[in-house]
PDB file of N, CA and C in Angstrom:
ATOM      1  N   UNK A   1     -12.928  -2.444   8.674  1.00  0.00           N
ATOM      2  CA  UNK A   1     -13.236  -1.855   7.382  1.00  0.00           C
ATOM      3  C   UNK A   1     -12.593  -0.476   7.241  1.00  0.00           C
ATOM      4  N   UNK A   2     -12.427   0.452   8.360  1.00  0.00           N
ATOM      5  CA  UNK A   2     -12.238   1.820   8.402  1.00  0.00           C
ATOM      6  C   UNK A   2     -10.742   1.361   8.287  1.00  0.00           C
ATOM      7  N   UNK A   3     -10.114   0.814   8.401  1.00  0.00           N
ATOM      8  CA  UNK A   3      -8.041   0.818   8.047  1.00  0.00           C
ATOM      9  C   UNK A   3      -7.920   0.130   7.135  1.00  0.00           C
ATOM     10  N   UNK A   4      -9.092  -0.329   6.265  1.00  0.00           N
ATOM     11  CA  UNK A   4      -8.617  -1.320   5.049  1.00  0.00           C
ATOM     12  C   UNK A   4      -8.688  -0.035   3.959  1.00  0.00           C
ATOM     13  N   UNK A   5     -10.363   1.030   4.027  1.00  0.00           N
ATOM     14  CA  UNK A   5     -10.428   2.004   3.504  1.00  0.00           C
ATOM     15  C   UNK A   5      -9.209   2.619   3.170  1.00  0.00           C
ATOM     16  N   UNK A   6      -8.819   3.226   4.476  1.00  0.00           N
ATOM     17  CA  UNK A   6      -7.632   4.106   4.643  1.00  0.00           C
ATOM     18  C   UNK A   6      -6.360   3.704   3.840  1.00  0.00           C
ATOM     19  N   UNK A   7      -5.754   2.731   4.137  1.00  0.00           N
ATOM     20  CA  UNK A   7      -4.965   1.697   3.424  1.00  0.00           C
ATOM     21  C   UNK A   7      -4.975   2.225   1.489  1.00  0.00           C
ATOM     22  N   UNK A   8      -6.135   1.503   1.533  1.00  0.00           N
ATOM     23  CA  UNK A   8      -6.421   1.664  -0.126  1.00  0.00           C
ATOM     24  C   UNK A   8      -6.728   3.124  -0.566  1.00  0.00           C
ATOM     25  N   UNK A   9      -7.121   3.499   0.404  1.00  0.00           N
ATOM     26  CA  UNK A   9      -7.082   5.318  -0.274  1.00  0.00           C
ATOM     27  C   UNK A   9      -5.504   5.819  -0.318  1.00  0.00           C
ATOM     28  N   UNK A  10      -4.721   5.368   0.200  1.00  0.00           N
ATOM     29  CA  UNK A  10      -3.205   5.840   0.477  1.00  0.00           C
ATOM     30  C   UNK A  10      -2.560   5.335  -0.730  1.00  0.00           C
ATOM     31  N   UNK A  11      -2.952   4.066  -1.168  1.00  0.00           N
ATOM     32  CA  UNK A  11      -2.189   3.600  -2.204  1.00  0.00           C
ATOM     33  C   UNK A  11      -2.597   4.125  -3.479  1.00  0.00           C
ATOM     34  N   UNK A  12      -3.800   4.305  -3.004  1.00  0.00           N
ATOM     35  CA  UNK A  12      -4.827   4.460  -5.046  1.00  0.00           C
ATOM     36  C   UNK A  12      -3.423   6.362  -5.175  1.00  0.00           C
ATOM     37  N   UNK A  13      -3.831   7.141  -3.630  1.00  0.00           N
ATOM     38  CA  UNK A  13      -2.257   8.602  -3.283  1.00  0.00           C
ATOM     39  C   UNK A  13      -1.405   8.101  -4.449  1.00  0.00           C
ATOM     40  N   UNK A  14      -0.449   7.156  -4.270  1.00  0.00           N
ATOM     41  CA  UNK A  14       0.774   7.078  -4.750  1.00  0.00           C
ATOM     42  C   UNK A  14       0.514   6.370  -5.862  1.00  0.00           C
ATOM     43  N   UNK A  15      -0.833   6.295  -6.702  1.00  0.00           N
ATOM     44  CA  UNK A  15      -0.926   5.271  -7.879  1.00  0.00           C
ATOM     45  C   UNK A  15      -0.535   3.960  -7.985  1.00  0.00           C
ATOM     46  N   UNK A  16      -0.986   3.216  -6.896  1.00  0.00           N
ATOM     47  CA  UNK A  16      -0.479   1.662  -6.847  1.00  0.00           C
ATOM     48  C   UNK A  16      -1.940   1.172  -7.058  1.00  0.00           C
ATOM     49  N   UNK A  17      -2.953   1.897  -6.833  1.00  0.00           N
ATOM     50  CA  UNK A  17      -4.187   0.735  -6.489  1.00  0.00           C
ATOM     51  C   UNK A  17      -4.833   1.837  -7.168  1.00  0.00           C
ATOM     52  N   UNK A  18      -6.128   1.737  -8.081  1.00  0.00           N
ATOM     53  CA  UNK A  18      -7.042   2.203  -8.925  1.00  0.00           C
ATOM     54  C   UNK A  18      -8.480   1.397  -8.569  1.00  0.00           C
ATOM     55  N   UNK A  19      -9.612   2.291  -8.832  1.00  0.00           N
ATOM     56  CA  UNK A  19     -10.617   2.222  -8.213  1.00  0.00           C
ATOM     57  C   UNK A  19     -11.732   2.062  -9.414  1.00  0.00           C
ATOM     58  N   UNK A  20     -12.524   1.228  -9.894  1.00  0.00           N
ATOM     59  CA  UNK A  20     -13.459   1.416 -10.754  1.00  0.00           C
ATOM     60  C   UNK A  20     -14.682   1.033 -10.158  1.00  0.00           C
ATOM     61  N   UNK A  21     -15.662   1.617 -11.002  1.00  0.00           N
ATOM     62  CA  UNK A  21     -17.379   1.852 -10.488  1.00  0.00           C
ATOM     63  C   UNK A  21     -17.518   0.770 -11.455  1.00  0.00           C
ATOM     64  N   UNK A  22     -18.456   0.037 -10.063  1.00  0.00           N
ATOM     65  CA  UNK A  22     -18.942  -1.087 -10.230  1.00  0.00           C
ATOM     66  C   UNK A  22     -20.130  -0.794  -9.232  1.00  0.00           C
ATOM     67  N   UNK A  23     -21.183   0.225  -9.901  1.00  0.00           N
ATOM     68  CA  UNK A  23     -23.001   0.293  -9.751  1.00  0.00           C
ATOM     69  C   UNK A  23     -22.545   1.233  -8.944  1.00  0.00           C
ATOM     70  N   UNK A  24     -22.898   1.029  -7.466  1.00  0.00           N
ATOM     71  CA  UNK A  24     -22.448   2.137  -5.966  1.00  0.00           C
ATOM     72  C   UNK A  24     -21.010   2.254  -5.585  1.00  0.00           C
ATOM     73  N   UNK A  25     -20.776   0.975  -6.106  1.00  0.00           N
ATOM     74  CA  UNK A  25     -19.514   0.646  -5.204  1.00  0.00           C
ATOM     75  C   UNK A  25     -18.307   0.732  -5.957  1.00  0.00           C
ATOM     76  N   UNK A  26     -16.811   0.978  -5.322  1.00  0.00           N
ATOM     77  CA  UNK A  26     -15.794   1.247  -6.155  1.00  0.00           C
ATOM     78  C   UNK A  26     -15.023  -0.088  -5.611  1.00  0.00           C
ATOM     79  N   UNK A  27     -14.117  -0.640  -6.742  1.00  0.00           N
ATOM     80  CA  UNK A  27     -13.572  -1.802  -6.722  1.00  0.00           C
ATOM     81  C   UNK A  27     -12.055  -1.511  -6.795  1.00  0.00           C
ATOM     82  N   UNK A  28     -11.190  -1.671  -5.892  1.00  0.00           N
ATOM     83  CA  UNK A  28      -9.506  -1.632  -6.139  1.00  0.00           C
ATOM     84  C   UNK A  28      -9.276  -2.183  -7.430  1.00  0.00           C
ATOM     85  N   UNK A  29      -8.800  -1.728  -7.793  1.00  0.00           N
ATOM     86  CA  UNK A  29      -8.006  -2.853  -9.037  1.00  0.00           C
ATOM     87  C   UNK A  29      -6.153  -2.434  -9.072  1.00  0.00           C
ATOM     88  N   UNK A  30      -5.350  -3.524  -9.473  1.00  0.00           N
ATOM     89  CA  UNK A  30      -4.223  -3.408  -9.578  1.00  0.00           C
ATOM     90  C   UNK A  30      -3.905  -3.656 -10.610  1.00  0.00           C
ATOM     91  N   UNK A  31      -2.616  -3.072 -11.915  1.00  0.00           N
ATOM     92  CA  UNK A  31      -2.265  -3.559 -13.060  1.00  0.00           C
ATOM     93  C   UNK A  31      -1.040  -4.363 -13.044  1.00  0.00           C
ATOM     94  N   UNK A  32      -0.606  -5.111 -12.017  1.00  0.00           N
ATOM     95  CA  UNK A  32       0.372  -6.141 -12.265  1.00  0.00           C
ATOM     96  C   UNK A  32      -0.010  -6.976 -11.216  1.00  0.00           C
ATOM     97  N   UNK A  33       0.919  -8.086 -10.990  1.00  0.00           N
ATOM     98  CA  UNK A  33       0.834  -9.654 -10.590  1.00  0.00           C
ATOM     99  C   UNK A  33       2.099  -9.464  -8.997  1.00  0.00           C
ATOM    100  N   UNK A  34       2.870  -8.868  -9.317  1.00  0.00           N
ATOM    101  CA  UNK A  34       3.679  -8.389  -7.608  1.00  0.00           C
ATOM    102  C   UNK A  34       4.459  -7.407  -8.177  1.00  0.00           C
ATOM    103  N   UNK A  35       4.578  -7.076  -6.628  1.00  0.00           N
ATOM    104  CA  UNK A  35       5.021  -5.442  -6.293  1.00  0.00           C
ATOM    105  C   UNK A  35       6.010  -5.836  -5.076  1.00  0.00           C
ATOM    106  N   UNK A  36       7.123  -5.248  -5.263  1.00  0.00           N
ATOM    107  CA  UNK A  36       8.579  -5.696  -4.836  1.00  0.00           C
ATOM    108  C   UNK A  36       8.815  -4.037  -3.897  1.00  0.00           C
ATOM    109  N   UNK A  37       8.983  -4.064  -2.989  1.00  0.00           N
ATOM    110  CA  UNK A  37       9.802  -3.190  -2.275  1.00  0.00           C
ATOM    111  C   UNK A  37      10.823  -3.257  -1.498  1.00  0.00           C
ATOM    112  N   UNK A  38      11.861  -2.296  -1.975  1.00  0.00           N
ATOM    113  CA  UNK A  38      13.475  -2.702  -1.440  1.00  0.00           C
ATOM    114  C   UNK A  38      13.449  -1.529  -0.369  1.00  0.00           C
ATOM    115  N   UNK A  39      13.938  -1.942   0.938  1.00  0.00           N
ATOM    116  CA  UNK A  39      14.140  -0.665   1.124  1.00  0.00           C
ATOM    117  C   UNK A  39      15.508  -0.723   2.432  1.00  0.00           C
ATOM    118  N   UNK A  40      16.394   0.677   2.543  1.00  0.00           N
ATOM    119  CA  UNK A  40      17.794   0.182   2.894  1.00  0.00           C
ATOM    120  C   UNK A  40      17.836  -0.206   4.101  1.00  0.00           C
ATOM    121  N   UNK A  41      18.524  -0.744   4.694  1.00  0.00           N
ATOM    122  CA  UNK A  41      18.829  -0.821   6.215  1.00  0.00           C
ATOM    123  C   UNK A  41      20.087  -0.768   6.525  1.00  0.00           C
ATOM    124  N   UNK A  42      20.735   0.177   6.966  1.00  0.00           N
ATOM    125  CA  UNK A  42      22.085   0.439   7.802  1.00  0.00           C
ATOM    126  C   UNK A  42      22.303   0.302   9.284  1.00  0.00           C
ATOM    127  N   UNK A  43      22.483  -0.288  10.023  1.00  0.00           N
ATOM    128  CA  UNK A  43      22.469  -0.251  11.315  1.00  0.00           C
ATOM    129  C   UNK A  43      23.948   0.287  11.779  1.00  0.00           C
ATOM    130  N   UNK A  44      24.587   0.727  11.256  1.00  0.00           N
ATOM    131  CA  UNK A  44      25.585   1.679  11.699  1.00  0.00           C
ATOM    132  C   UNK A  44      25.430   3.121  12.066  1.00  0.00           C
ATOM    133  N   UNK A  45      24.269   3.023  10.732  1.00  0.00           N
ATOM    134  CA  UNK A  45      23.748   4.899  10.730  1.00  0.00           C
ATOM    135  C   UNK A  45      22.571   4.810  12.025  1.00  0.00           C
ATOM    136  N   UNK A  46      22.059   3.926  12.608  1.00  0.00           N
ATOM    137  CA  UNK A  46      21.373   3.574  13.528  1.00  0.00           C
ATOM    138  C   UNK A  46      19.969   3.947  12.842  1.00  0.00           C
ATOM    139  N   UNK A  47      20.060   2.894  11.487  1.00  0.00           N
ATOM    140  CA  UNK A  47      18.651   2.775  11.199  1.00  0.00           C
ATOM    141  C   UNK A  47      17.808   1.779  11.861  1.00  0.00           C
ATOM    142  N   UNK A  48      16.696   2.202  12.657  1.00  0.00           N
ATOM    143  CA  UNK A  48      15.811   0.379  13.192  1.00  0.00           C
ATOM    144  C   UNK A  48      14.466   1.236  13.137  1.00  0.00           C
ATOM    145  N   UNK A  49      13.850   0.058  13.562  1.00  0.00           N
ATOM    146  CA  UNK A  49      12.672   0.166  13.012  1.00  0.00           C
ATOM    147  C   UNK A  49      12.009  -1.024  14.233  1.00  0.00           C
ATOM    148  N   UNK A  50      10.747  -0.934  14.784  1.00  0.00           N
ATOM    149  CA  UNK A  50       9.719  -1.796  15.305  1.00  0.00           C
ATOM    150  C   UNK A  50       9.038  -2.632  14.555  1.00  0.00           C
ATOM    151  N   UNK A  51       9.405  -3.788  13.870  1.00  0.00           N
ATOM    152  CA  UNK A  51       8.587  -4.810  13.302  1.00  0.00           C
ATOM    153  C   UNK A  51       7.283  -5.110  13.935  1.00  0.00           C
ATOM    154  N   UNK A  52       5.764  -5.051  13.834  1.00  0.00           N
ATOM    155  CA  UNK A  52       4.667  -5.151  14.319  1.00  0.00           C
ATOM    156  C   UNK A  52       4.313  -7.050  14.534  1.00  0.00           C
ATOM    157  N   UNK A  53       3.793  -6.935  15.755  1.00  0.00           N
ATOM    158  CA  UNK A  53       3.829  -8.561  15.860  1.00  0.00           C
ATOM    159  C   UNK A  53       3.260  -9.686  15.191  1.00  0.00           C
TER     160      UNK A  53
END
């Protein structure tokens, strides 16, 4: 529960995920259907990265 929190508090940060009161509790909400992220990879410039298993 404590990294799903975290997670969704990071996104609501960058305005991807919005939060409405619903009684105690706050509910994520999203305003579209998918969310596309491009992002570059050069492996010349010796971009890498650890893919998680």
């Amino acid at each position: 529960m404590k990294n799903v929190h975290e997670e969704l508090s990071r996104l609501a940060q960058l305005g991807i995920v919005f939060f409405e009161e619903d009684g105690q509790r706050k509910r994520p909400v999203v305003w579209f259907d998918e969310f596309v992220i491009n992002l570059p990879f050069d492996p010349e410039a010796g971009d890498t990265a650890t893919a998680p298993p």
